[in-house]
N, C-alpha and C. Protein backbone atom coordinates (compact mmCIF):
# COMPACT_ATOMS: atom_id res chain seq x y z
N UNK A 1 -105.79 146.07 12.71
CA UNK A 1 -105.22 146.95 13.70
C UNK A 1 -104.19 146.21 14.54
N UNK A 2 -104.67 144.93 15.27
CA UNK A 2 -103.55 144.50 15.76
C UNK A 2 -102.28 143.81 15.02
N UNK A 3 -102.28 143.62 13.42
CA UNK A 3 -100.78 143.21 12.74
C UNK A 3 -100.68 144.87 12.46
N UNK A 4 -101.07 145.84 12.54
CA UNK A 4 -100.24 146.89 12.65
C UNK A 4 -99.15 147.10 14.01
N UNK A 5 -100.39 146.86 14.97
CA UNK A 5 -99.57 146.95 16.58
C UNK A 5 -97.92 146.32 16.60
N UNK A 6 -98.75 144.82 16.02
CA UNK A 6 -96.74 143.99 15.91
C UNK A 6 -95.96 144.54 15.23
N UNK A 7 -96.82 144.63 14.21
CA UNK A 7 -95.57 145.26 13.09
C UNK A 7 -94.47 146.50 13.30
N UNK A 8 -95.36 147.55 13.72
CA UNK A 8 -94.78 148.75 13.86
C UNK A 8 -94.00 148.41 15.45
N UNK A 9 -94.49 147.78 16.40
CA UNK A 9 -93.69 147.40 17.81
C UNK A 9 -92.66 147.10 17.22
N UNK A 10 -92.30 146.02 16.27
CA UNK A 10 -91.46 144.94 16.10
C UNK A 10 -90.42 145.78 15.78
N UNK A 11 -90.87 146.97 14.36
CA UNK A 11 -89.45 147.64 13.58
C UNK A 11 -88.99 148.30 15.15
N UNK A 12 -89.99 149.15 15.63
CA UNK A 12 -89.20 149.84 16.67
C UNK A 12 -88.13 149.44 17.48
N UNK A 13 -88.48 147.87 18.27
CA UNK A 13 -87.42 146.92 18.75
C UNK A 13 -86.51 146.76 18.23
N UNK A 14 -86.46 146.44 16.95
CA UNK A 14 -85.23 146.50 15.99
C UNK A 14 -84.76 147.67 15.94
N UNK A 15 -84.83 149.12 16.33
CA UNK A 15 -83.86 149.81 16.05
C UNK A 15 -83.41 150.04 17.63
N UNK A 16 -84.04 149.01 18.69
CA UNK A 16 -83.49 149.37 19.43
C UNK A 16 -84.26 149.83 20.93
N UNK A 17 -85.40 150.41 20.46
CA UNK A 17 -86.21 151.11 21.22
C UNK A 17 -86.94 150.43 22.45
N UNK A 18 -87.86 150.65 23.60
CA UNK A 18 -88.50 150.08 24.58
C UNK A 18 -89.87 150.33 23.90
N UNK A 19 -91.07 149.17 24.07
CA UNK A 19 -91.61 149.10 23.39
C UNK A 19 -93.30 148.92 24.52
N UNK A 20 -93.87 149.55 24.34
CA UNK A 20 -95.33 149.34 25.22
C UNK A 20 -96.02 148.78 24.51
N UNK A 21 -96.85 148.13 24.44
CA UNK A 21 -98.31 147.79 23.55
C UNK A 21 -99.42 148.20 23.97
N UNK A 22 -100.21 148.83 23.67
CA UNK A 22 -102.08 148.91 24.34
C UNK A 22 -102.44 147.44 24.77
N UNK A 23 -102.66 147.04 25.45
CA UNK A 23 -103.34 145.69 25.76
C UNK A 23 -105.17 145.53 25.73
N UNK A 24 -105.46 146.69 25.96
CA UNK A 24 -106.39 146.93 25.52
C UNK A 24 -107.25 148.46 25.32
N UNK A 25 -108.53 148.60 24.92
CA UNK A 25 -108.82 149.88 24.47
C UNK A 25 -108.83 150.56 26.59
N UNK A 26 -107.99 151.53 26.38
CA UNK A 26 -108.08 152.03 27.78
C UNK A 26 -107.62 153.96 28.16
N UNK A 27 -108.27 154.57 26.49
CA UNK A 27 -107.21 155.51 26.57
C UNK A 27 -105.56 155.55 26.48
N UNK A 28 -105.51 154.59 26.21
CA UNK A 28 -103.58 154.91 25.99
C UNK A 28 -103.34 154.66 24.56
N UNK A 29 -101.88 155.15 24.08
CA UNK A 29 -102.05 155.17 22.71
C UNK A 29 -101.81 154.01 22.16
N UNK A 30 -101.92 153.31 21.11
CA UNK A 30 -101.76 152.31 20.50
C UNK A 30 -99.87 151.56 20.98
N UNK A 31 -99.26 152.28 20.84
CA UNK A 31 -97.96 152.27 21.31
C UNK A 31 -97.37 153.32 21.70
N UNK A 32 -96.57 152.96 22.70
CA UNK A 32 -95.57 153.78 23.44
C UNK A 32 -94.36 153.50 23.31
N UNK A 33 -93.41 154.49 22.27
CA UNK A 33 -92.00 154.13 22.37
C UNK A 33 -90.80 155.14 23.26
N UNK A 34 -90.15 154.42 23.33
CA UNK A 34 -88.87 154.88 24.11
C UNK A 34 -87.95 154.65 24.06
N UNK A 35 -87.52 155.64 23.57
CA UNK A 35 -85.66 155.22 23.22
C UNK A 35 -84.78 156.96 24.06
N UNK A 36 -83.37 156.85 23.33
CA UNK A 36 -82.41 157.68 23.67
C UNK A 36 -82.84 159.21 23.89
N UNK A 37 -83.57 159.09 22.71
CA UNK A 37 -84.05 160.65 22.11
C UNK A 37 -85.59 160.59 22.76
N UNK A 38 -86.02 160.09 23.53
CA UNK A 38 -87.05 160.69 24.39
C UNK A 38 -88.58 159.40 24.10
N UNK A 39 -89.51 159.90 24.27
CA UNK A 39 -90.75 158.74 24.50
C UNK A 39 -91.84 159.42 23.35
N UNK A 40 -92.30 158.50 22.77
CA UNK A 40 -93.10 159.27 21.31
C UNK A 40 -94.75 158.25 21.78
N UNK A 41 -95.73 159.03 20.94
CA UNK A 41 -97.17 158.07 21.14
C UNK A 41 -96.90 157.73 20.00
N UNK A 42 -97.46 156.62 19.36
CA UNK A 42 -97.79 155.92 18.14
C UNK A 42 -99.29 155.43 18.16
N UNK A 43 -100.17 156.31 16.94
CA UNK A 43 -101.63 155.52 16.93
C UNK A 43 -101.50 155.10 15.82
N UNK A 44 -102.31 154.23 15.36
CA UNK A 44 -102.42 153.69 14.27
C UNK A 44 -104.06 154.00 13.58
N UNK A 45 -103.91 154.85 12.72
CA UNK A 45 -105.18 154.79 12.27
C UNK A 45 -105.74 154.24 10.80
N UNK A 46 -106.81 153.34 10.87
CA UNK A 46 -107.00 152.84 9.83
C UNK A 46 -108.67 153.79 8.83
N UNK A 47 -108.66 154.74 9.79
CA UNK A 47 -109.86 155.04 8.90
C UNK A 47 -111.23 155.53 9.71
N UNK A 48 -111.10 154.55 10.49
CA UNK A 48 -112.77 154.34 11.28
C UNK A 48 -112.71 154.88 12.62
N UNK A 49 -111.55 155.46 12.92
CA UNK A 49 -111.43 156.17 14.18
C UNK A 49 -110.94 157.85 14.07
N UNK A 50 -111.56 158.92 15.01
CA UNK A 50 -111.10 159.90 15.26
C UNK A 50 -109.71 160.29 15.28
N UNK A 51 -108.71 160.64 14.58
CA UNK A 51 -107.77 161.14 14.46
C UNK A 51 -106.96 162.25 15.19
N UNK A 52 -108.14 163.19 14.97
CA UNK A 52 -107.55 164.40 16.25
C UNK A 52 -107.65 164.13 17.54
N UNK A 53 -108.93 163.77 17.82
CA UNK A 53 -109.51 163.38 19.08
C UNK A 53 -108.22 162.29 19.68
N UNK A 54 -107.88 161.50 18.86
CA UNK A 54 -106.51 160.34 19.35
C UNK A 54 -105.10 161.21 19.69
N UNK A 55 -104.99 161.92 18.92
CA UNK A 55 -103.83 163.32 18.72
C UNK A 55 -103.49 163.96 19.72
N UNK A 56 -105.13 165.14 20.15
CA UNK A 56 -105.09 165.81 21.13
C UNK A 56 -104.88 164.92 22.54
N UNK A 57 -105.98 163.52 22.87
CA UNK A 57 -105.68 162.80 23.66
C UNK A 57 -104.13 162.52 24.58
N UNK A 58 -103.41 162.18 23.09
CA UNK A 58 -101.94 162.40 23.90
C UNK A 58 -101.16 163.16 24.18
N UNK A 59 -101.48 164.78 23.02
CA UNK A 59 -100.37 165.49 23.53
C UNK A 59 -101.04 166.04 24.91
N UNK A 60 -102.44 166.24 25.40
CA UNK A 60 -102.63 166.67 26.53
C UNK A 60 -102.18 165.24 28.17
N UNK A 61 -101.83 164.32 27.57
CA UNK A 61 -101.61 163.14 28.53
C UNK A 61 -99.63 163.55 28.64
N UNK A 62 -98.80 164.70 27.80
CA UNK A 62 -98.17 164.93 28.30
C UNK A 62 -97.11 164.03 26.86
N UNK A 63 -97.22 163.90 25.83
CA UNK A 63 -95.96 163.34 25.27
C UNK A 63 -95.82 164.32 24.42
N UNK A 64 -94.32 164.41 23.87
CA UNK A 64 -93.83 165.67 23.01
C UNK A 64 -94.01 165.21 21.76
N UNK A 65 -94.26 163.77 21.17
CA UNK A 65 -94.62 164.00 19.69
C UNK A 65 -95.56 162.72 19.80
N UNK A 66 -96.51 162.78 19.06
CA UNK A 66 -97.79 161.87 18.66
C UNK A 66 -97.08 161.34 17.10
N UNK A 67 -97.15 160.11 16.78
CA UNK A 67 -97.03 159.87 15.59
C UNK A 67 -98.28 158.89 15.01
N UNK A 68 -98.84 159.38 13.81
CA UNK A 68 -100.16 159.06 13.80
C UNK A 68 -99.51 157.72 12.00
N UNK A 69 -99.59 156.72 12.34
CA UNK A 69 -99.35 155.61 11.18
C UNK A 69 -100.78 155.48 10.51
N UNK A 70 -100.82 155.70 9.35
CA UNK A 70 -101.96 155.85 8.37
C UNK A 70 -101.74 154.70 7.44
N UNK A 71 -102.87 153.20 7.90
CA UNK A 71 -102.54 152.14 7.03
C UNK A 71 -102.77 152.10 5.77
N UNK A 72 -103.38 152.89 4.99
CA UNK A 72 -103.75 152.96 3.77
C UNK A 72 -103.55 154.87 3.64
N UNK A 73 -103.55 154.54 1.91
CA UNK A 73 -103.30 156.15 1.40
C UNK A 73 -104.83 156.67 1.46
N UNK A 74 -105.84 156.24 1.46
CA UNK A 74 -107.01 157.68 1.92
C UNK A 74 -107.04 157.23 3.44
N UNK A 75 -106.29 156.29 4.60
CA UNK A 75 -106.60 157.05 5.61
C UNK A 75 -105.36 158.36 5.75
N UNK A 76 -104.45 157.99 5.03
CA UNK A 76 -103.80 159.01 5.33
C UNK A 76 -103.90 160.49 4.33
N UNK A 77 -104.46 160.53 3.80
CA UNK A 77 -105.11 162.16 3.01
C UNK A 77 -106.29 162.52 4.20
N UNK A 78 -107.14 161.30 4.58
CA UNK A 78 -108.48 161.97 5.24
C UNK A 78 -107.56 162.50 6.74
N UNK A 79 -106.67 161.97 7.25
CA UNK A 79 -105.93 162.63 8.44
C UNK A 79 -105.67 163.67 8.11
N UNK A 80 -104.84 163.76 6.82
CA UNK A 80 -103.74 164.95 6.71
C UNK A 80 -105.16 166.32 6.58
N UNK A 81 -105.98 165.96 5.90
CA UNK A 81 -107.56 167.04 5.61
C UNK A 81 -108.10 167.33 7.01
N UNK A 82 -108.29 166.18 7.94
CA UNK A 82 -108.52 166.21 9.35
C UNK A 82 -107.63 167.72 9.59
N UNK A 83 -106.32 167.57 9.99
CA UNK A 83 -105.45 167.87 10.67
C UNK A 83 -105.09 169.67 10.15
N UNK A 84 -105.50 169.94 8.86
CA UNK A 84 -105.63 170.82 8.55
C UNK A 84 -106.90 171.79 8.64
N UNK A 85 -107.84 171.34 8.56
CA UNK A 85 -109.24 171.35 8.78
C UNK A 85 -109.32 172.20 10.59
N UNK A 86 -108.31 171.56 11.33
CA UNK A 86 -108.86 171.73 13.02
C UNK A 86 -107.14 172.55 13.14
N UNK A 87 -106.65 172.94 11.92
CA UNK A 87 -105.38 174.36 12.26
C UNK A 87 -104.41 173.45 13.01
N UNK A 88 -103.94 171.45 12.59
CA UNK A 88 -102.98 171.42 13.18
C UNK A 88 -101.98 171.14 12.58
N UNK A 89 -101.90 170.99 11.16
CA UNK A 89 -101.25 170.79 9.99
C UNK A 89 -99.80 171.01 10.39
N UNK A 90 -99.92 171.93 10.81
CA UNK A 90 -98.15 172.65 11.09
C UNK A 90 -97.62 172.10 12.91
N UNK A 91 -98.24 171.69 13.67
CA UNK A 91 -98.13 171.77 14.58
C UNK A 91 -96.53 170.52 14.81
N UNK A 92 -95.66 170.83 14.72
CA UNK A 92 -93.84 170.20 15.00
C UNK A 92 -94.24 168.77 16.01
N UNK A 93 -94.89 168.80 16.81
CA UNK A 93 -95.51 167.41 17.51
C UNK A 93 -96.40 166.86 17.20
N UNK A 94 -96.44 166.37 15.69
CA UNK A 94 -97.81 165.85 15.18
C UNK A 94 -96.73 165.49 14.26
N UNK A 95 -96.90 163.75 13.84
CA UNK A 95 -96.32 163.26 12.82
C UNK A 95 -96.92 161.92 11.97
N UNK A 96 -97.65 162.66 11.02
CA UNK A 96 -98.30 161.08 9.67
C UNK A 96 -97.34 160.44 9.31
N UNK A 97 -97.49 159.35 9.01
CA UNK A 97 -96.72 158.35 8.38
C UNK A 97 -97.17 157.35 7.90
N UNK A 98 -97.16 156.84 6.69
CA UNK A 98 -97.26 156.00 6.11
C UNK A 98 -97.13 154.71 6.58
N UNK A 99 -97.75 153.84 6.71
CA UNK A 99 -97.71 152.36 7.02
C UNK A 99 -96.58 151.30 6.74
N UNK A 100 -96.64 152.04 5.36
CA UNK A 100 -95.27 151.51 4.27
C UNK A 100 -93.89 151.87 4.70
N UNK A 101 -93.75 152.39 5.47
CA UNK A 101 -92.62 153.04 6.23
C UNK A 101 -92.60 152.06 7.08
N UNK A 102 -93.02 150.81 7.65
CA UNK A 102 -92.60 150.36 8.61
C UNK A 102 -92.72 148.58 8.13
């Protein structure tokens, strides 16, 4: 979890962006980015943690898109099943992504 944290911080810096880290478990999202086009959550999920519960967490803390990084391909099917499962599949502020993407 935490060479995800760098990793995905790091590309973000490189394109530019302001970059938060969780410092520790405290309710906040794994990362907080910020750039031109506005402030996004970034969780990182590997599997062993609640997905929606991390999801809903932020969009009710007030950010316009959650992006949920799925380090492996069944955490990211068991999200995408999550996310459909609780009717949020479609929801435009909810974004999976692949690990490999970064």
């Amino acid at each position: 979890h935490k060479y995800w944290k760098a990793r995905i911080a790091d590309y973000y810096r490189k394109k530019g962006c302001q970059v938060e880290v969780e410092k520790q478990i405290n309710g906040k999202p794994d990362l907080i980015v910020k750039s031109g086009e506005g402030t996004v959550a970034v969780e990182i999920e590997t599997g062993k943690s609640d997905p929606i519960l991390n999801i809903m967490k932020n969009l009710k803390h007030g950010f316009p898109i959650v992006i949920t990084v799925a380090t492996s391909e069944s955490a990211e099917q068991s999200i995408l099943v999550k996310l459909r499962a609780a009717q949020m599949a479609q929801d435009p502020r909810i974004r999976v992504v692949s690990g490999k993407a970064f």
